[in-house]
Protein backbone atom coordinates (compact mmCIF):
# COMPACT_ATOMS: atom_id res chain seq x y z
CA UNK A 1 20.36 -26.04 3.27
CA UNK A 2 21.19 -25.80 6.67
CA UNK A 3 19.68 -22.51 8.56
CA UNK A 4 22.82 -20.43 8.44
CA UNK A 5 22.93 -21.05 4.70
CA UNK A 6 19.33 -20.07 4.97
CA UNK A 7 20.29 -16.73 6.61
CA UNK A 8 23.14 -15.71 4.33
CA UNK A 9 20.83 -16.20 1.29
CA UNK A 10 18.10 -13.99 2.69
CA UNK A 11 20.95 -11.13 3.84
CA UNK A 12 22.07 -12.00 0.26
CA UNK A 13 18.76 -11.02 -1.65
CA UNK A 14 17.53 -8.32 0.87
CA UNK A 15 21.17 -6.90 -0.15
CA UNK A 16 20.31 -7.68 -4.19
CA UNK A 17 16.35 -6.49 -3.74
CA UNK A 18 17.18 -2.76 -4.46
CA UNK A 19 18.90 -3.90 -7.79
CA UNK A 20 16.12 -5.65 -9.36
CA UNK A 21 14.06 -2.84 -8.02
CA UNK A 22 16.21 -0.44 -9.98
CA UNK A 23 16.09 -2.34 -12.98
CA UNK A 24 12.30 -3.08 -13.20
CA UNK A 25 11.91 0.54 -14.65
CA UNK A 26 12.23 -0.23 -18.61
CA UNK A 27 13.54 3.41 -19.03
CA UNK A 28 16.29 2.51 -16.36
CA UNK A 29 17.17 -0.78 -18.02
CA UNK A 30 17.73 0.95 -21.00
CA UNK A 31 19.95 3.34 -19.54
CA UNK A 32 21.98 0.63 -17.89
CA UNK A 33 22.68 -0.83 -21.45
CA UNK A 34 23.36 2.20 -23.09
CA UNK A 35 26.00 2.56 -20.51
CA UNK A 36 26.96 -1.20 -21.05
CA UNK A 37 27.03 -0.80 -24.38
CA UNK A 38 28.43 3.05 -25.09
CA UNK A 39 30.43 3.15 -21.73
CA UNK A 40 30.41 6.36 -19.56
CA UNK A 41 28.07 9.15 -21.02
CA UNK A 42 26.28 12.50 -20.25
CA UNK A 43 22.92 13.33 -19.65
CA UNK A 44 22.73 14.60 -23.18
CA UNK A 45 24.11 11.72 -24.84
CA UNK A 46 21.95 9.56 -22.80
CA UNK A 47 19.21 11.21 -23.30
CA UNK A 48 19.59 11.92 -27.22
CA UNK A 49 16.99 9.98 -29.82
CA UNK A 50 15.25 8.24 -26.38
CA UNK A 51 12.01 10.29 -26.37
CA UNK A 52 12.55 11.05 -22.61
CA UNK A 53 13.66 14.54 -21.14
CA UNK A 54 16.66 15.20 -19.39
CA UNK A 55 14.91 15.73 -15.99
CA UNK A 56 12.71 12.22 -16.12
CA UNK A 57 16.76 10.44 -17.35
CA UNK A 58 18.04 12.19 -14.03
CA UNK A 59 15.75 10.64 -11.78
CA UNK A 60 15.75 7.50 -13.40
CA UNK A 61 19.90 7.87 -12.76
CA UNK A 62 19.65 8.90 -9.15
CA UNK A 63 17.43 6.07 -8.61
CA UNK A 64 19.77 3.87 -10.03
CA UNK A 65 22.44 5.58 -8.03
CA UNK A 66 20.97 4.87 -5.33
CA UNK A 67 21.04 1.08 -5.99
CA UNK A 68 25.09 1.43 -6.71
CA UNK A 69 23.91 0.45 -10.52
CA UNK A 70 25.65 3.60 -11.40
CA UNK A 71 28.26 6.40 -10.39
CA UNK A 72 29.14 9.96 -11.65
CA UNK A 73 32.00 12.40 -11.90
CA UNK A 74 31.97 15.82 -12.68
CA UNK A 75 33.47 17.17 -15.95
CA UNK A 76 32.82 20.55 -16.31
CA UNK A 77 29.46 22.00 -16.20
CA UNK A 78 28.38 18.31 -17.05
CA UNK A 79 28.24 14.74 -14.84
CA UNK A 80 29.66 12.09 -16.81
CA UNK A 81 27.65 8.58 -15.44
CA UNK A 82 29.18 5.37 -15.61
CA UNK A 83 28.07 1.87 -14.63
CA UNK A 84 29.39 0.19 -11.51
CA UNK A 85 29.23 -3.31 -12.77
CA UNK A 86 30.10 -5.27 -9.64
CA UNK A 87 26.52 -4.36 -8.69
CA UNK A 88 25.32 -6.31 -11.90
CA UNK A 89 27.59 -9.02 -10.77
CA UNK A 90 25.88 -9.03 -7.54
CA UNK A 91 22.08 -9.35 -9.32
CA UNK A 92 23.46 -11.90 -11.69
CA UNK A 93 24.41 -14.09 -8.75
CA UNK A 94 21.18 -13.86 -6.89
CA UNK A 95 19.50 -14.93 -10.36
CA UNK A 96 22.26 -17.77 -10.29
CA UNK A 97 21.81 -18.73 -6.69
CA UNK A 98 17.70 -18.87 -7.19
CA UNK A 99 18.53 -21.12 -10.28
CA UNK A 100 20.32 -23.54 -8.85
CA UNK A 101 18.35 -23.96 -6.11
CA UNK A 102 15.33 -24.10 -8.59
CA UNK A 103 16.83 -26.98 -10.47
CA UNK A 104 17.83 -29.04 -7.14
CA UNK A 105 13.86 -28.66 -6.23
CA UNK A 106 12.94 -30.01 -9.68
CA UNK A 107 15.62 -32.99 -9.25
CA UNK A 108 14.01 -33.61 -5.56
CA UNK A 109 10.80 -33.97 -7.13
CA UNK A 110 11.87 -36.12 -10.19
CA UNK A 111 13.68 -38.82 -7.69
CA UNK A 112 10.10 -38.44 -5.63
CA UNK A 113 8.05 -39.28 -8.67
CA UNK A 114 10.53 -41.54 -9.70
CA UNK A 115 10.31 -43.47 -6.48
């Protein structure tokens, strides 16, 4: 990998790092599936049969906000959240990028040892 390569893939998963952050919070990884699975959804609904109060799912949605996991628009009195999935896509190809660069190690070493 030559050392710009090198460079892109660090700006790459400093970029990805608040993601995974996000989404190391079980309660938070929930939430993103409910939304994956339910689509866009109040704080009531995404709170409802959870065991966790509405106050603890707001944080947990503001922190994901804050990674750009999730957005929100006002209805009413209520905020309707939604998942921004281009942000998943981003997380899925750091997981891809760390793969592949995983299995090209282990093929290194089997040509070594096969040597």
């Amino acid at each position: 990998m030559s050392p710009r390569s090198r460079a892109t893939a660090a700006v790459e998963l400093r970029r990805a790092a608040p993601i995974f952050a996000a989404l190391g919070d079980e309660t938070r990884l929930r939430i993103v599936a409910r939304l994956c699975g339910s689509g866009p959804a109040s704080i009531v609904r995404l709170t409802e049969g959870v065991g966790v109060t509405r106050q603890a799912t707001t944080k947990h949605l503001d922190v994901l906000a804050g990674a750009g996991l999730v957005r929100h628009v006002r209805e009413g009195r209520e905020r309707i959240f939604e998942l921004c999935p281009a942000r998943l896509d981003e997380a899925r190809q750091s997981l891809d990028r760390i793969s592949q660069q995983w299995d090209d190690a282990l093929g290194r070493l089997k040509a070594f040892v096969e040597r």
